[in-house]
N, C-alpha and C. Protein backbone atom coordinates (compact mmCIF):
# COMPACT_ATOMS: atom_id res chain seq x y z
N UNK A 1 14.97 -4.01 -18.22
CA UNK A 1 14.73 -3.25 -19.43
C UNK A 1 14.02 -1.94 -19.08
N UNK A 2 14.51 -0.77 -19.93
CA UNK A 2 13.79 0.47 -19.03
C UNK A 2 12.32 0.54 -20.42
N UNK A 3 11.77 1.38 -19.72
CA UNK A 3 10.37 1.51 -20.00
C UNK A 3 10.28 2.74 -20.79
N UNK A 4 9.62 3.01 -21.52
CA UNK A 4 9.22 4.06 -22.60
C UNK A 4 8.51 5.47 -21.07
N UNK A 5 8.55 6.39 -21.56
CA UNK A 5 7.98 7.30 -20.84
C UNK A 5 6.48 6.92 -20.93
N UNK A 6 5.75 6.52 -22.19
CA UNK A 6 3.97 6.33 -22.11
C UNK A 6 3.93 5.20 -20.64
N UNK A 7 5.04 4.25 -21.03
CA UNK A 7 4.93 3.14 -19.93
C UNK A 7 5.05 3.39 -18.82
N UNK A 8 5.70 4.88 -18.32
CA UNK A 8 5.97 4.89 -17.09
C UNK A 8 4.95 5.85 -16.40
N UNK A 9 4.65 6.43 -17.68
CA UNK A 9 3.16 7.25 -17.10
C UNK A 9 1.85 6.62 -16.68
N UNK A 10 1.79 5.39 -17.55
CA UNK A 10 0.50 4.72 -17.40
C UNK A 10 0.89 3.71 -16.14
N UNK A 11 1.91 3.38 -15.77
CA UNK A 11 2.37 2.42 -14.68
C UNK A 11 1.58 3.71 -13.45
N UNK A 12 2.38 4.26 -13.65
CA UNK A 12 2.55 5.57 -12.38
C UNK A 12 0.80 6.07 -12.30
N UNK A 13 0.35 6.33 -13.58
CA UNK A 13 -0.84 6.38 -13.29
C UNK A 13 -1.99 5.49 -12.68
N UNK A 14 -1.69 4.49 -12.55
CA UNK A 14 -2.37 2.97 -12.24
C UNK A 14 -2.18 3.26 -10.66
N UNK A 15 -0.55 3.18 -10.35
CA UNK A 15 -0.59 3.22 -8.98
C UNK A 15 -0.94 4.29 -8.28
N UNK A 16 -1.23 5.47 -8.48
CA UNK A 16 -2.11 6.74 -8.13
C UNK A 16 -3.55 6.08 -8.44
N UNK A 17 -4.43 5.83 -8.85
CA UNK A 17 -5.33 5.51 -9.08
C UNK A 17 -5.96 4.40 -7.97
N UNK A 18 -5.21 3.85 -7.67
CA UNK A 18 -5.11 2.35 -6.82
C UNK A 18 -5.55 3.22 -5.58
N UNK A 19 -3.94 4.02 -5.37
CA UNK A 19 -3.98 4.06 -3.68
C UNK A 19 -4.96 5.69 -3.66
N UNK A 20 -5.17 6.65 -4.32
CA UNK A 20 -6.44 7.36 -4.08
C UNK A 20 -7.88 7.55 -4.83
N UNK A 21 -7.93 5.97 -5.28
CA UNK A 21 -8.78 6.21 -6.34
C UNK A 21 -9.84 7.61 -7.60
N UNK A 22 -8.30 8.02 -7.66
CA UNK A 22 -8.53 8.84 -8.73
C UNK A 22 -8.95 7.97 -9.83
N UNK A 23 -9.08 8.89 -10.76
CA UNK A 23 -9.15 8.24 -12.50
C UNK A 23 -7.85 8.03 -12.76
N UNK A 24 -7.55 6.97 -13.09
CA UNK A 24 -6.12 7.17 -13.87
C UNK A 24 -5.84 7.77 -14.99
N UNK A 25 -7.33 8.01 -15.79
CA UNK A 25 -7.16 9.11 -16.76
C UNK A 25 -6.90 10.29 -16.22
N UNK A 26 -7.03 10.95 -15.12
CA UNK A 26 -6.70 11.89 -14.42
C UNK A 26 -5.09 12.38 -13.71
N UNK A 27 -4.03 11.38 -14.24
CA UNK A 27 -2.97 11.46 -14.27
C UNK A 27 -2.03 11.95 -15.32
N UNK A 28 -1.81 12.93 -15.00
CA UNK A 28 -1.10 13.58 -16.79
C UNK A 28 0.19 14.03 -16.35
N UNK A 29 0.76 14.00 -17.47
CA UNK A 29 2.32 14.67 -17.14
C UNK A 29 2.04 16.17 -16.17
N UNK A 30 1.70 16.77 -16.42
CA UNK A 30 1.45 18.40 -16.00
C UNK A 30 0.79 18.35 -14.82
N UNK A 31 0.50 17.45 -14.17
CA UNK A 31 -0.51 17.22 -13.01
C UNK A 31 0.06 17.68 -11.59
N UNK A 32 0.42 18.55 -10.64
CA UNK A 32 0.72 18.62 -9.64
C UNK A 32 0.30 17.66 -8.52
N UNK A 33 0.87 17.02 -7.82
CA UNK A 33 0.69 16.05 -7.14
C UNK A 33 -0.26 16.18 -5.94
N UNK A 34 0.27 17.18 -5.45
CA UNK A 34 -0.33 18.35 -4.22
C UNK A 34 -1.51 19.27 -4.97
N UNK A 35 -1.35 19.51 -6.06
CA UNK A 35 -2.28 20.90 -5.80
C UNK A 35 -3.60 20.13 -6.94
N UNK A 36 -3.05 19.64 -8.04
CA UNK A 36 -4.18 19.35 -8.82
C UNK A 36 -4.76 17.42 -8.48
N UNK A 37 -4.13 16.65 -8.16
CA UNK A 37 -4.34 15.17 -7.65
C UNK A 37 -4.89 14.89 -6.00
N UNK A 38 -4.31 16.08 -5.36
CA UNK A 38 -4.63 16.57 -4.02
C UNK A 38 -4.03 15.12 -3.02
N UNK A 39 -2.88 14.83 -3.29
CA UNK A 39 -2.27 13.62 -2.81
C UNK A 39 -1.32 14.60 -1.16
N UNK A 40 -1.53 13.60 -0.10
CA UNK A 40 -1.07 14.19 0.87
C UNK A 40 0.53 13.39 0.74
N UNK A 41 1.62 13.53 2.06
CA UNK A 41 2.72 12.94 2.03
C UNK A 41 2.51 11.84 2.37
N UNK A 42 1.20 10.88 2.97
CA UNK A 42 1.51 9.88 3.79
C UNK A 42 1.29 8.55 2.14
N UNK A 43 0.26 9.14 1.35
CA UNK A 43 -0.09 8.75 0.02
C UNK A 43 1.07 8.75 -0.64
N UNK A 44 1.73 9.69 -0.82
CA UNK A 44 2.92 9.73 -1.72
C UNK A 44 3.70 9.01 -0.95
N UNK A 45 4.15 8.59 -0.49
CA UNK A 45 5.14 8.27 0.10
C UNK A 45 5.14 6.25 -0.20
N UNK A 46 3.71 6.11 0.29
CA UNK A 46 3.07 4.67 -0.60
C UNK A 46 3.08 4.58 -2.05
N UNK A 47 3.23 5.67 -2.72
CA UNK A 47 3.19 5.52 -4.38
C UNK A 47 3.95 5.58 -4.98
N UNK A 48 5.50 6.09 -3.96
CA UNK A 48 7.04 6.04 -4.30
C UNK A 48 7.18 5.01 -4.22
N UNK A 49 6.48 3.71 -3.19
CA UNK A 49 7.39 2.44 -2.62
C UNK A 49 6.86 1.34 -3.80
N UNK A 50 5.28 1.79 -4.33
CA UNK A 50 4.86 1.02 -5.13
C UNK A 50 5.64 1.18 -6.63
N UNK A 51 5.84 2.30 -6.93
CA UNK A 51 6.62 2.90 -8.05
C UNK A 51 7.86 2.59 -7.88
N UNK A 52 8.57 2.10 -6.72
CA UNK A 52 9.98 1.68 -6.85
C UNK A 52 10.20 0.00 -7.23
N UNK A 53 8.94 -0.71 -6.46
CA UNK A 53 8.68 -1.99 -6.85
C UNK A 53 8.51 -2.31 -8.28
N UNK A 54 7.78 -1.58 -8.70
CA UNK A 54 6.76 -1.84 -9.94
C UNK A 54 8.28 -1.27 -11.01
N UNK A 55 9.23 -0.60 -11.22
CA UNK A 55 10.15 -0.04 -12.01
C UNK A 55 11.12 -0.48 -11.46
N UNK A 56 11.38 -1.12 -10.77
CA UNK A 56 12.95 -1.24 -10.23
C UNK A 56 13.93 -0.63 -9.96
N UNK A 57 13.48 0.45 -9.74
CA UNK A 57 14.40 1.75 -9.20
C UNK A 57 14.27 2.44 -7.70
N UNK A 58 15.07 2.74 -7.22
CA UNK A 58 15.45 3.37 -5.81
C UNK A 58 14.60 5.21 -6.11
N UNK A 59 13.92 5.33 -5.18
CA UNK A 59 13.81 7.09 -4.95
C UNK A 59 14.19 7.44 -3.68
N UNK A 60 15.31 8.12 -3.10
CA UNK A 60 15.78 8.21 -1.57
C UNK A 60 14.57 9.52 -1.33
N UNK A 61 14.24 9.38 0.07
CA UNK A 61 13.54 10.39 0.57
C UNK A 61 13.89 11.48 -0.15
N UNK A 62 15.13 12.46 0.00
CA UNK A 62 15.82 13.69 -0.49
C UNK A 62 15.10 13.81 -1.80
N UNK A 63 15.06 12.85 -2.62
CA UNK A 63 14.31 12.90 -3.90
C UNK A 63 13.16 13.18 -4.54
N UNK A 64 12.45 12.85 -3.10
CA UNK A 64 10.76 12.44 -3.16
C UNK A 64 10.26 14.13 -3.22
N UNK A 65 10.79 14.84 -2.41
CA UNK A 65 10.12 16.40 -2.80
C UNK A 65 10.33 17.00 -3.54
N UNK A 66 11.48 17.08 -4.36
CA UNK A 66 11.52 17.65 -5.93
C UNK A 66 10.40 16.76 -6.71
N UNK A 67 9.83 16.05 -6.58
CA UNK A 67 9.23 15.59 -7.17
C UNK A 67 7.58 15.94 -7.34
N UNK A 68 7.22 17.58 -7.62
CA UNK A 68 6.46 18.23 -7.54
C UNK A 68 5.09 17.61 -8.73
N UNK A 69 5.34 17.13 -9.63
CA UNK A 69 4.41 17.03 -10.65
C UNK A 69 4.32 15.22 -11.21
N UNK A 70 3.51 14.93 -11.90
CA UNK A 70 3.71 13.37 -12.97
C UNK A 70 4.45 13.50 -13.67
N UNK A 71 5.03 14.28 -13.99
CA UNK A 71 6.42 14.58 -15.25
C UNK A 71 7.45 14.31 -14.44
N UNK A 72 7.74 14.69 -13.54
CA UNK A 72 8.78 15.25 -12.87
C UNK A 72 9.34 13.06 -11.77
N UNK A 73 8.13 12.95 -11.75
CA UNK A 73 8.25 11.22 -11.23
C UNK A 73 8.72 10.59 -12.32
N UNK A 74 8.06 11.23 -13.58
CA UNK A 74 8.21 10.22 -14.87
C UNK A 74 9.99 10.43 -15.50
N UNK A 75 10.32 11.13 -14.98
CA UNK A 75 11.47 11.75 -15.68
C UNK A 75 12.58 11.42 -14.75
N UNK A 76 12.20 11.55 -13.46
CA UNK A 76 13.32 10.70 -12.45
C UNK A 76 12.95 9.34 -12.57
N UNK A 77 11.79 8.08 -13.04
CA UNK A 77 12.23 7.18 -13.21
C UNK A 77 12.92 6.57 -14.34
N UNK A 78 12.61 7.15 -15.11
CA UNK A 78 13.40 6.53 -16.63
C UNK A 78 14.55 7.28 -16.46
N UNK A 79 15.28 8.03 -15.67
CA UNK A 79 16.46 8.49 -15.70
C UNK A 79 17.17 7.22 -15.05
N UNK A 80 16.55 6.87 -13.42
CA UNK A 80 16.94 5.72 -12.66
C UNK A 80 17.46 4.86 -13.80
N UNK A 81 16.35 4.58 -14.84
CA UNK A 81 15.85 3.21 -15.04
C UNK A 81 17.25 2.87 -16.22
N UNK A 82 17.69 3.99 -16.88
CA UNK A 82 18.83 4.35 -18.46
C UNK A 82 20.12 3.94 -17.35
């Protein structure tokens, strides 16, 4: 069953939170991953695998760097997910 966008934000936000203990209130759509969350590639790369588990969807590497912002994750998974 695919997930509402709030659901996939607050999922996505949980697992950012986990692996750099940010706030997960500190996860917003508009959030740059790199510049405002300050997440390196070795982090992201753990928060794609947890985010692919946790949603049931595939992100191929090629994918993972367009993937500049929390919108931009949130919007390629519920695309996966439809």
């Amino acid at each position: 069953m695919a997930n509402t966008e709030q659901e996939v934000l607050a999922g996505l936000a949980e697992i950012v939170a986990e692996e750099t203990g940010l706030d997960a209130a500190d996860v917003a759509l508009e959030k740059s991953f790199t510049d405002d969350l300050d997440i390196d590639s070795l982090s992201m790369m753990t928060i794609v695998t947890h985010a692919e588990d946790k949603f049931g969807v595939r992100i191929p590497d090629e994918e993972v760097k367009n993937l500049a912002t929390v919108g931009d994750a949130v919007s390629y998974i519920k695309g996966a997910q439809d």
